[in-house]
N, C-alpha and C. Protein backbone atom coordinates (compact mmCIF):
# COMPACT_ATOMS: atom_id res chain seq x y z
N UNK A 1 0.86 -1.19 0.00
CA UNK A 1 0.00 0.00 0.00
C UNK A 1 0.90 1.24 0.00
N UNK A 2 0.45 2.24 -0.38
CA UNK A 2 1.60 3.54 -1.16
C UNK A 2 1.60 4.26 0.53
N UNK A 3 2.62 4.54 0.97
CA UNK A 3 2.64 4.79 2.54
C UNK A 3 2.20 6.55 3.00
N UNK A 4 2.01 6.88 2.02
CA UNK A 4 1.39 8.47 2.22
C UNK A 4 -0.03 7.72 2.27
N UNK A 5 -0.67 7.17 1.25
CA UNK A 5 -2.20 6.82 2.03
C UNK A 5 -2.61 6.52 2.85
N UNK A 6 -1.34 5.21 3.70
CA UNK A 6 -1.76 4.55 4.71
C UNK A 6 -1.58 5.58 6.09
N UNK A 7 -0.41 6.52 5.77
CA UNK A 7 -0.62 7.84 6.73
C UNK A 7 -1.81 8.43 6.90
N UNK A 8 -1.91 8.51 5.99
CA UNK A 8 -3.03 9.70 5.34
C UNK A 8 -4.71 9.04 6.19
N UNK A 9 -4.82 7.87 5.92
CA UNK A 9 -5.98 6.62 6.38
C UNK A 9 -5.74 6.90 8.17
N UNK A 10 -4.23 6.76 8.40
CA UNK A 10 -4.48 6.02 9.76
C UNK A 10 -4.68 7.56 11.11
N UNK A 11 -4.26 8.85 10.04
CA UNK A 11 -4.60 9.61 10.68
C UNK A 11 -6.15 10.52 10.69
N UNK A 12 -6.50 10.05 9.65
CA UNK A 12 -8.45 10.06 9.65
C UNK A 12 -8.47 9.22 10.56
N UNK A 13 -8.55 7.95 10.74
CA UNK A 13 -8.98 7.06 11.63
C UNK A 13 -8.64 7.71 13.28
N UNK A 14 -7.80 7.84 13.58
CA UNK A 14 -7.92 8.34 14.95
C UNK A 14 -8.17 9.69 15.05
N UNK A 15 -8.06 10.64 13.88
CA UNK A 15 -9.20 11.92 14.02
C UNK A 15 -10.08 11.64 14.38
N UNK A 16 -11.06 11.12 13.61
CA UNK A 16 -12.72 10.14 14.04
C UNK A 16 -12.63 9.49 15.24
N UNK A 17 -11.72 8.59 15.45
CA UNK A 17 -12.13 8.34 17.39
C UNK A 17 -12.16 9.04 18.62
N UNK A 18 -11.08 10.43 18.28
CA UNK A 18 -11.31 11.56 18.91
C UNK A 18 -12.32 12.38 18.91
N UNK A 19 -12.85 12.15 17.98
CA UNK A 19 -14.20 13.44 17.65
C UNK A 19 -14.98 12.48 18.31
N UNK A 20 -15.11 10.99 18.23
CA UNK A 20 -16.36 10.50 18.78
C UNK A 20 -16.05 10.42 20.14
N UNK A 21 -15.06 9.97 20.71
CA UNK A 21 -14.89 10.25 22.51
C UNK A 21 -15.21 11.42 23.23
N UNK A 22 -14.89 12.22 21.72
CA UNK A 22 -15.38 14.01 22.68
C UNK A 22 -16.85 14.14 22.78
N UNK A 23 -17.50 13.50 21.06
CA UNK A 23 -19.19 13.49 21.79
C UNK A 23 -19.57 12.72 22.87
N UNK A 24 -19.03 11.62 23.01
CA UNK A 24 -19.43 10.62 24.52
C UNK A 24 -19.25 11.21 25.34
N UNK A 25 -18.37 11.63 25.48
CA UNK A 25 -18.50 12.25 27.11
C UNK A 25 -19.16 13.42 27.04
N UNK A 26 -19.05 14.36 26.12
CA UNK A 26 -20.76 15.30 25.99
C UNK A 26 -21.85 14.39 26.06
N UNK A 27 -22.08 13.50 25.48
CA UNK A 27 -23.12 12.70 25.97
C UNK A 27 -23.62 12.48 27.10
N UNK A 28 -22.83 11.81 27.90
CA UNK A 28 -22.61 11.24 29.13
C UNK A 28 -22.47 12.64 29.99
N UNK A 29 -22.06 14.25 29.82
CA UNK A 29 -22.30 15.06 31.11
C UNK A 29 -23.80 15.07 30.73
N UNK A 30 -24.24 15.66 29.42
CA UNK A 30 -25.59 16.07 29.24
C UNK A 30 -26.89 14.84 29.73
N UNK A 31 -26.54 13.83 29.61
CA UNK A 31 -27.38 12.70 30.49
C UNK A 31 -27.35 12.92 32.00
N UNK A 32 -26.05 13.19 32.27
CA UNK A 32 -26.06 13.42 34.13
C UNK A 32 -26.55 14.60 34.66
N UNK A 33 -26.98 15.64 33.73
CA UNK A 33 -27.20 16.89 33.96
C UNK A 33 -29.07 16.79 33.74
N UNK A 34 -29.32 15.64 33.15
CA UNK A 34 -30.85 15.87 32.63
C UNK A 34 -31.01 16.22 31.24
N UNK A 35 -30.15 16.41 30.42
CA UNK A 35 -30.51 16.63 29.21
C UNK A 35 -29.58 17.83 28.60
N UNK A 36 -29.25 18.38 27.46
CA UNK A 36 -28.75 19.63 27.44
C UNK A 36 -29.90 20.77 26.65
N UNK A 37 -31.48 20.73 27.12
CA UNK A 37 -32.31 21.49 26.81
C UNK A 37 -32.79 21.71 25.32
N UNK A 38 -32.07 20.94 23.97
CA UNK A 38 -32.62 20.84 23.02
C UNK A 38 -32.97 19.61 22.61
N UNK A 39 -32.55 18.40 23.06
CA UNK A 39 -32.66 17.17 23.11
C UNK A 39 -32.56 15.83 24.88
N UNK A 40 -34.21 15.16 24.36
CA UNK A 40 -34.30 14.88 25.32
C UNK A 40 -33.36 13.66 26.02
N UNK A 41 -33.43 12.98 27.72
CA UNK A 41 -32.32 12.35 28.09
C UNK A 41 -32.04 11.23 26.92
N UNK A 42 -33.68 10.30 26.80
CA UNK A 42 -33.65 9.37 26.16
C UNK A 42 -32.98 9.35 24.31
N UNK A 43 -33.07 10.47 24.03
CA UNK A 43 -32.36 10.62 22.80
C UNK A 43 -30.96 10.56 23.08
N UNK A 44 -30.26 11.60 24.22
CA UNK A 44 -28.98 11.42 24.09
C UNK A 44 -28.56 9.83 24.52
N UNK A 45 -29.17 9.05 25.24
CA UNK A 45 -29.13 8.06 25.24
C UNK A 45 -28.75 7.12 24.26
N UNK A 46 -29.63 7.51 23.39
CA UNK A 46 -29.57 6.39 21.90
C UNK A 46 -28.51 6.85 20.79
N UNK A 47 -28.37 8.54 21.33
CA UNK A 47 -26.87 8.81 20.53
C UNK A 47 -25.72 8.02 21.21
N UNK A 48 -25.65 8.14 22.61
CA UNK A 48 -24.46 7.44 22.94
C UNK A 48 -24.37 6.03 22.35
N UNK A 49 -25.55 5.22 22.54
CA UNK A 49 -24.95 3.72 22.38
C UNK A 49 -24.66 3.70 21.04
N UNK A 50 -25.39 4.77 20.01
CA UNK A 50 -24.62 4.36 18.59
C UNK A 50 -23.45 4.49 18.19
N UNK A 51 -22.98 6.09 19.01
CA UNK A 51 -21.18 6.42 18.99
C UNK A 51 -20.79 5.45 19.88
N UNK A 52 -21.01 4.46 20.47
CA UNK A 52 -20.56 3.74 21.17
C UNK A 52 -20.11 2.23 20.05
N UNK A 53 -21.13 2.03 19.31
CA UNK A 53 -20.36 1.39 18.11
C UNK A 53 -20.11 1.93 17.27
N UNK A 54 -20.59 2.86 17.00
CA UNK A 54 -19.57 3.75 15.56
C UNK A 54 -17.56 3.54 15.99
N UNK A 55 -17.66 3.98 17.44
CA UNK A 55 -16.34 3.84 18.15
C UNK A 55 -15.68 2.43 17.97
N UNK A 56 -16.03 2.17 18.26
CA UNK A 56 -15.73 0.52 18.62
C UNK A 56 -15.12 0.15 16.54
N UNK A 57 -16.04 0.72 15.89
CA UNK A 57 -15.66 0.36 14.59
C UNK A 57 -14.33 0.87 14.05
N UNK A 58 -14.31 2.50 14.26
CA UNK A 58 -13.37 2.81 14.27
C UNK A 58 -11.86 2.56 14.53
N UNK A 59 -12.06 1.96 15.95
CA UNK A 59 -10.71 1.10 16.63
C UNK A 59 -10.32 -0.04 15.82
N UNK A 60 -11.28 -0.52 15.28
CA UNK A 60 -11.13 -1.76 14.49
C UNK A 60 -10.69 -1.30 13.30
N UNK A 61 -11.03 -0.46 12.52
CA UNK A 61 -10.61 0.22 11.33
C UNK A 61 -9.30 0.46 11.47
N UNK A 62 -9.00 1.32 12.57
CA UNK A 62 -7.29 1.44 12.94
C UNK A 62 -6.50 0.71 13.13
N UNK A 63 -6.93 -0.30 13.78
CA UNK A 63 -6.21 -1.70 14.56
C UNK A 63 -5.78 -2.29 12.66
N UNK A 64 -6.92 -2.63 12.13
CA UNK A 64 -6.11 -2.90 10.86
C UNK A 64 -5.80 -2.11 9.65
N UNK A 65 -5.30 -0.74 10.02
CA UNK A 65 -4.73 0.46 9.26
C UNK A 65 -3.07 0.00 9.90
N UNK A 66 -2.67 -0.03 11.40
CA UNK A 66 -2.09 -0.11 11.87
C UNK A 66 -1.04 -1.56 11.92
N UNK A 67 -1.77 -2.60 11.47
CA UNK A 67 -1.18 -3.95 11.47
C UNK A 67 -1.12 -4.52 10.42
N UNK A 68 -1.88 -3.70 9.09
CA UNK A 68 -1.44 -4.02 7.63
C UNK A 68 -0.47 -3.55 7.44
N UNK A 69 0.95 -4.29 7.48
CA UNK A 69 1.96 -3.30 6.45
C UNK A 69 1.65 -3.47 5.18
């Protein structure tokens, strides 16, 4: 694989797991707080568990960005 892409790949990939850890834990204050007033608990709820596998995919995406030479 041409090694500027696989740079290029493996640093999208952990851009995206950062952006999604930063919404989780916005998630997770705005649930402990009651909500953050434009969306209700139970919604942020169902956002978390999806960034919760969106995440999970991601790692996996990296894990083999990272272990394909």
């Amino acid at each position: 694989m041409n090694k500027e892409i696989k740079e290029r790949a493996r640093h999208k990939a952990f851009a995206k797991i950062s952006f999604i850890e930063l919404e989780n834990r916005t998630y997770r204050r705005d649930i402990k707080s009651g909500g953050d007033g434009r969306l209700s608990v139970e919604l942020l709820k169902t956002c978390l568990r999806s960034n919760e596998k969106e995440l999970l995919t991601w790692q996996y995406i990296a894990k083999l960005i990272e272990t394909n030479e």
